[in-house]
C-alpha atoms as a PDB file:
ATOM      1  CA  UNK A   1     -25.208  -6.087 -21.768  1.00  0.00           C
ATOM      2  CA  UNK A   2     -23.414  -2.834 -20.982  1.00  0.00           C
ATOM      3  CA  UNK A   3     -20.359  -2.100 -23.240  1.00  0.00           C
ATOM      4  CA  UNK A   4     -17.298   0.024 -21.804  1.00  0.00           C
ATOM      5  CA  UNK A   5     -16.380   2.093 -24.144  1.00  0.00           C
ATOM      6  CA  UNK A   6     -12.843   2.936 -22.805  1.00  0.00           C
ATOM      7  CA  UNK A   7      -9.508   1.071 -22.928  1.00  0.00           C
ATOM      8  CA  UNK A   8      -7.994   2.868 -20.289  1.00  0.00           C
ATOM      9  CA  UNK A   9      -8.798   0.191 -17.292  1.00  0.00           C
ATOM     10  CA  UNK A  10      -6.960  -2.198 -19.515  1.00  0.00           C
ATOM     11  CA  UNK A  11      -4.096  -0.276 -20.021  1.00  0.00           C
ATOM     12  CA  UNK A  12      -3.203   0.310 -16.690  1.00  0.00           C
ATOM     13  CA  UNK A  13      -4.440  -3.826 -15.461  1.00  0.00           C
ATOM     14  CA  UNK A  14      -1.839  -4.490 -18.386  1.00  0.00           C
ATOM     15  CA  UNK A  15       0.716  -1.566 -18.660  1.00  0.00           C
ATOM     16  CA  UNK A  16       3.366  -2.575 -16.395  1.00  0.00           C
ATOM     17  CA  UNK A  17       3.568  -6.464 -18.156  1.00  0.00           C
ATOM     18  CA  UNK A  18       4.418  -5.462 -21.422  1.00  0.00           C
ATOM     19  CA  UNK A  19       7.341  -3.519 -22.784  1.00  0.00           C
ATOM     20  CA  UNK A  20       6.625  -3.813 -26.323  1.00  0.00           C
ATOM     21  CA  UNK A  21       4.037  -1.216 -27.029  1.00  0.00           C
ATOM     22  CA  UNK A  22       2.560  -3.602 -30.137  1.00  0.00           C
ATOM     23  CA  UNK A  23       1.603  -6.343 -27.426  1.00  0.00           C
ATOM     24  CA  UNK A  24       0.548  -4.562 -25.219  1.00  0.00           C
ATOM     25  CA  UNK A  25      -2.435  -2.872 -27.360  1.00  0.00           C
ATOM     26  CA  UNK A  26      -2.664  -6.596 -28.983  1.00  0.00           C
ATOM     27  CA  UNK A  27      -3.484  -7.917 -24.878  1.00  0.00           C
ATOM     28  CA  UNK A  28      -5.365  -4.788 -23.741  1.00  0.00           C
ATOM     29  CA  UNK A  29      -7.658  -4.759 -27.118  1.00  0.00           C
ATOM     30  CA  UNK A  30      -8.760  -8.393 -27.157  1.00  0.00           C
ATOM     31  CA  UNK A  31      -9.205  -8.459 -23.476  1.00  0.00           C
ATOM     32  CA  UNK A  32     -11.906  -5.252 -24.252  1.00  0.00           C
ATOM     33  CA  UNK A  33     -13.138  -7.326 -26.943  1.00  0.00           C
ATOM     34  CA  UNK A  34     -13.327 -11.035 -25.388  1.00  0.00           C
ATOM     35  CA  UNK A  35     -15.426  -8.519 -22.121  1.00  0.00           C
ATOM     36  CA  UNK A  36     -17.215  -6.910 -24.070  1.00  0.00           C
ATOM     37  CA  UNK A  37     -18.311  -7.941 -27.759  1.00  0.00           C
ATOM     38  CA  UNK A  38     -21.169 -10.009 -28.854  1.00  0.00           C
ATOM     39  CA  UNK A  39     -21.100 -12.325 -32.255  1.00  0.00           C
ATOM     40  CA  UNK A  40     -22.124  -9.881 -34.982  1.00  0.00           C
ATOM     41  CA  UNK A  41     -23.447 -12.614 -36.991  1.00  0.00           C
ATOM     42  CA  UNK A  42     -25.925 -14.539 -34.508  1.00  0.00           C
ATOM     43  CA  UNK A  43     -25.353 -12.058 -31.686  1.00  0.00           C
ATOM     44  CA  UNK A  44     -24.729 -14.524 -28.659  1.00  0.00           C
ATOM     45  CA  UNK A  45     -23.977 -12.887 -26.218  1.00  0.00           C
ATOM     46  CA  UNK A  46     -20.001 -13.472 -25.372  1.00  0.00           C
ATOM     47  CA  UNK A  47     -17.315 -14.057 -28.038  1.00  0.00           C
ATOM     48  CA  UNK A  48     -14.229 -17.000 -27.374  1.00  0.00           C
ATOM     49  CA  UNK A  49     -10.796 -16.250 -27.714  1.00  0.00           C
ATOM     50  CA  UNK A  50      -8.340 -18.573 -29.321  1.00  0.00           C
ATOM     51  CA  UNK A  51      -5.194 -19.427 -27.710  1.00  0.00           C
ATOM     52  CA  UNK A  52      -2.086 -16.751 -28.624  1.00  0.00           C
ATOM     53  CA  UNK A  53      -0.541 -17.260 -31.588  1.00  0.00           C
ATOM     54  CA  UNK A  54      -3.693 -19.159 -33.405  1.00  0.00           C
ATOM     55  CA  UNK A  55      -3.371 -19.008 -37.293  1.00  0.00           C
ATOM     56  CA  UNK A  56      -5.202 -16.475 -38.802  1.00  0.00           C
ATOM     57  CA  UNK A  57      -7.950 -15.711 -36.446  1.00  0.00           C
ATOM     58  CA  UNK A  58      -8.406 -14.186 -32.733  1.00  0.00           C
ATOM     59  CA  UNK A  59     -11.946 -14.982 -31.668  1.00  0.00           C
ATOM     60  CA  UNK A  60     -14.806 -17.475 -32.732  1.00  0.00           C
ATOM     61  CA  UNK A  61     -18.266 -17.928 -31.643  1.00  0.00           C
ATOM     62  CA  UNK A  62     -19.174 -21.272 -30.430  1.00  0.00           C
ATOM     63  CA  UNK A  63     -22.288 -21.366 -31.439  1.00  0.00           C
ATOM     64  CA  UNK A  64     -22.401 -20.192 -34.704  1.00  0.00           C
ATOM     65  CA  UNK A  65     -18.916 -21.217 -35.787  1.00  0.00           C
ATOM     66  CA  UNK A  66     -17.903 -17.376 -37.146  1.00  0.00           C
ATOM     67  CA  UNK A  67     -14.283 -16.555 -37.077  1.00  0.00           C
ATOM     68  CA  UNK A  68     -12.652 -13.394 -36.249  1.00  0.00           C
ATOM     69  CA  UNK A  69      -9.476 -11.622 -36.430  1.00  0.00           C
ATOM     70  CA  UNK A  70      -9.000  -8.291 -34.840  1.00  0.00           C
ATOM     71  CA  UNK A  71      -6.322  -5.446 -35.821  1.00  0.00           C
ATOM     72  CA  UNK A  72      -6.344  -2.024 -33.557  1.00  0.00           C
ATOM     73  CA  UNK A  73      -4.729   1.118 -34.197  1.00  0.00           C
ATOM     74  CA  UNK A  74      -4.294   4.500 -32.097  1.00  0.00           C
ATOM     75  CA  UNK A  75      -6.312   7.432 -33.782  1.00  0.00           C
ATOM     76  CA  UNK A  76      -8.038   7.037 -37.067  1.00  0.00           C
ATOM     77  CA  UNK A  77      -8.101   3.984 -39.297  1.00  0.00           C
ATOM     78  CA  UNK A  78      -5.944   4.105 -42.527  1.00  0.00           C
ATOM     79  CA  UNK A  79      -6.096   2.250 -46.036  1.00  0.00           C
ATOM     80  CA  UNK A  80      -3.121   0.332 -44.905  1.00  0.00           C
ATOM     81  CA  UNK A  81      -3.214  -2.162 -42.274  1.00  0.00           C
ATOM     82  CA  UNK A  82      -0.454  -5.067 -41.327  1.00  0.00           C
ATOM     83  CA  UNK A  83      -1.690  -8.524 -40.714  1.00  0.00           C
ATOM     84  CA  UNK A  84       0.028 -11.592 -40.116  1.00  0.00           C
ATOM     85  CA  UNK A  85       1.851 -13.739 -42.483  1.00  0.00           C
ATOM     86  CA  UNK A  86       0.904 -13.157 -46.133  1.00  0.00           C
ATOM     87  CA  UNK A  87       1.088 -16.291 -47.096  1.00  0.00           C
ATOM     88  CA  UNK A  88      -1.080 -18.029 -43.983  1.00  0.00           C
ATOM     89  CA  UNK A  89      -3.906 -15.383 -45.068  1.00  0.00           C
ATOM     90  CA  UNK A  90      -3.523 -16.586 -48.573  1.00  0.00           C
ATOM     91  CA  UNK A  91      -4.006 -20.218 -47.762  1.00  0.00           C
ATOM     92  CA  UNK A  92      -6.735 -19.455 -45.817  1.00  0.00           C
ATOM     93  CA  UNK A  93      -8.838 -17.522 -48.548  1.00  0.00           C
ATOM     94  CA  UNK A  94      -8.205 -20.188 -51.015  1.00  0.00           C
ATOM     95  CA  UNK A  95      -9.435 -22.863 -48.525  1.00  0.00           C
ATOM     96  CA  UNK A  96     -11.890 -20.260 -47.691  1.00  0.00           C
ATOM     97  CA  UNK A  97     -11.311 -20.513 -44.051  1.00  0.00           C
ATOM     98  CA  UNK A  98     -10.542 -16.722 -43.882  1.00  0.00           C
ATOM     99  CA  UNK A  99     -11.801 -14.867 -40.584  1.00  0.00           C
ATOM    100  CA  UNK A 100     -13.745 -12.152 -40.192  1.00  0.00           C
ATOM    101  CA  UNK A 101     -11.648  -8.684 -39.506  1.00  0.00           C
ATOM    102  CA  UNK A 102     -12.526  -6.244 -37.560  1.00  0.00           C
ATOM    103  CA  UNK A 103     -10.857  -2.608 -37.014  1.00  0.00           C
ATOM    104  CA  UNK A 104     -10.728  -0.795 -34.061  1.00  0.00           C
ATOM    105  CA  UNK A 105      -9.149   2.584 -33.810  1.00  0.00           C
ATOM    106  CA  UNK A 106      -8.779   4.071 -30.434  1.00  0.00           C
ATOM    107  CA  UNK A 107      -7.885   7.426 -28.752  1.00  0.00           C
ATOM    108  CA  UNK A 108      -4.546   8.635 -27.548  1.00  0.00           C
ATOM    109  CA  UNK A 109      -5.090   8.051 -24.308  1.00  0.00           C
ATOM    110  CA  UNK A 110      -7.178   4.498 -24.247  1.00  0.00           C
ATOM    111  CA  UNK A 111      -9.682   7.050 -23.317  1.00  0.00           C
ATOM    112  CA  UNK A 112     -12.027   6.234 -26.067  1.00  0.00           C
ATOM    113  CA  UNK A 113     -12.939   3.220 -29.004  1.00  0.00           C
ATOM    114  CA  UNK A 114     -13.296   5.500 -31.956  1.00  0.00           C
ATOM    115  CA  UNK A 115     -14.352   3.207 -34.761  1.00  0.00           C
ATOM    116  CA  UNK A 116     -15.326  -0.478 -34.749  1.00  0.00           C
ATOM    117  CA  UNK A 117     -16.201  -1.887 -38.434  1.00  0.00           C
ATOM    118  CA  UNK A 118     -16.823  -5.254 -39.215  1.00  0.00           C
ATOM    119  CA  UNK A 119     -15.467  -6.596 -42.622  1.00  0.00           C
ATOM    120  CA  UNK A 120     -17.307 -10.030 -43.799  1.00  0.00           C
ATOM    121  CA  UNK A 121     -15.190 -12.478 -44.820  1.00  0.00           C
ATOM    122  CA  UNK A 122     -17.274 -13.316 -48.026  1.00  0.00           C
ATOM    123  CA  UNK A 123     -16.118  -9.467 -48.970  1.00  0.00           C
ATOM    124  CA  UNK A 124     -12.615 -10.792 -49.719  1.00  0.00           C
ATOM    125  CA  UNK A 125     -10.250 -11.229 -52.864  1.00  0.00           C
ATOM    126  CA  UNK A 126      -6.687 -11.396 -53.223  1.00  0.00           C
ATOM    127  CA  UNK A 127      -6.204  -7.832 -54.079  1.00  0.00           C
ATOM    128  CA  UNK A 128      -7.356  -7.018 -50.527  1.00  0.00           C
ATOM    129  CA  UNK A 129      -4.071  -7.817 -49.599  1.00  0.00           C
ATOM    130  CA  UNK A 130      -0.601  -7.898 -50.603  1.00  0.00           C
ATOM    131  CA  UNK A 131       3.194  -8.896 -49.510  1.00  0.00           C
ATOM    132  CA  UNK A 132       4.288  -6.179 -47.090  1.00  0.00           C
ATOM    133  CA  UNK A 133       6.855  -3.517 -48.361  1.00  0.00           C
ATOM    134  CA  UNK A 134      10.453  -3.380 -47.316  1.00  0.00           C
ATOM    135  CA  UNK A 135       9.314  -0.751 -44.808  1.00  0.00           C
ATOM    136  CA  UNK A 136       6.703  -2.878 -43.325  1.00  0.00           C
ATOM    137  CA  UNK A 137       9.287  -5.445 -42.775  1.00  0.00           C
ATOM    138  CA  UNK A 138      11.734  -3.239 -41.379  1.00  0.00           C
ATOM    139  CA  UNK A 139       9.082  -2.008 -38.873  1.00  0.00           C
ATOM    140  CA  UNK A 140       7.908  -5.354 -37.648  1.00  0.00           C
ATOM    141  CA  UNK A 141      11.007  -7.034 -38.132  1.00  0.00           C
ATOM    142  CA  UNK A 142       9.665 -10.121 -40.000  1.00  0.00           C
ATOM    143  CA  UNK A 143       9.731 -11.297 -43.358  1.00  0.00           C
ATOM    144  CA  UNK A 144       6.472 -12.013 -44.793  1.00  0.00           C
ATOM    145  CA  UNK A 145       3.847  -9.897 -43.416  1.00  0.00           C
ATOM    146  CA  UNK A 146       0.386  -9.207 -45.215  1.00  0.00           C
ATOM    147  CA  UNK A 147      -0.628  -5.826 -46.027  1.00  0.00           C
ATOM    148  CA  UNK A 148      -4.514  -4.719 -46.018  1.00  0.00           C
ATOM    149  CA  UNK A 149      -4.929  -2.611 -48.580  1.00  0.00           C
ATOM    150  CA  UNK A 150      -8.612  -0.552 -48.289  1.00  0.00           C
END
């Protein structure tokens, strides 16, 4: 299985459908990763995407039942990332029904993947994250959001 290492024929199949800069990355990134990844944990060969707008998780393997939630950032990686809704997250790591995460950073021009790192979900606690800042809610406009805190 050959793996393209470059965004950049997604972002121009998906540029001109997407004004919101957020979505489009969120569309372009999965579609790279639904083409092109392979379960980390059993390594079939192709990964399954859940429907938008899934609770908690973006991808699952069918075979070995391993969830996965993905979160993509231009240039380098930080040791703050927003998720979803804080308190879906927490529900899920009590139930311990938590997904996977993995982090992709990617260059300025969808010319490059610069990091992909896989983060078990047995790695978790509830320190890992916390209830987004004023800022963070300001900047994604929603009440609620989870902060990953590395």
């Amino acid at each position: 299985m050959k793996i393209d290492s470059t965004l950049y024929s997604y972002y121009l199949e998906y540029n001109a459908a997407y004004k919101s800069k957020s979505q489009l990355i969120r569309v372009i990134s999965e579609n790279w990763f639904k083409d092109n990844m392979f379960c980390p944990f059993c390594t079939r060969e192709r990964i399954n995407i859940y429907n938008n707008n899934h609770p908690v998780a973006d991808f699952f393997c069918d075979f070995c039942g391993e969830e996965f939630q993905l979160k993509s950032k231009r240039q380098k990686l930080g040791n703050i990332v927003v998720d979803g809704e804080y308190n879906k997250m927490i529900d899920a790591i009590y139930k311990n029904s938590v997904p996977n995460f993995l982090f992709m950073s990617y260059g300025l021009n969808f010319d490059c993947i610069n990091d992909l790192i896989i983060i078990p979900r047995n790695l978790y606690c509830l320190e890992l994250f916390k209830k987004g800042s004023l800022y963070h809610i300001l900047l994604r406009g929603q009440d609620g959001q989870a902060v990953i805190l590395f």
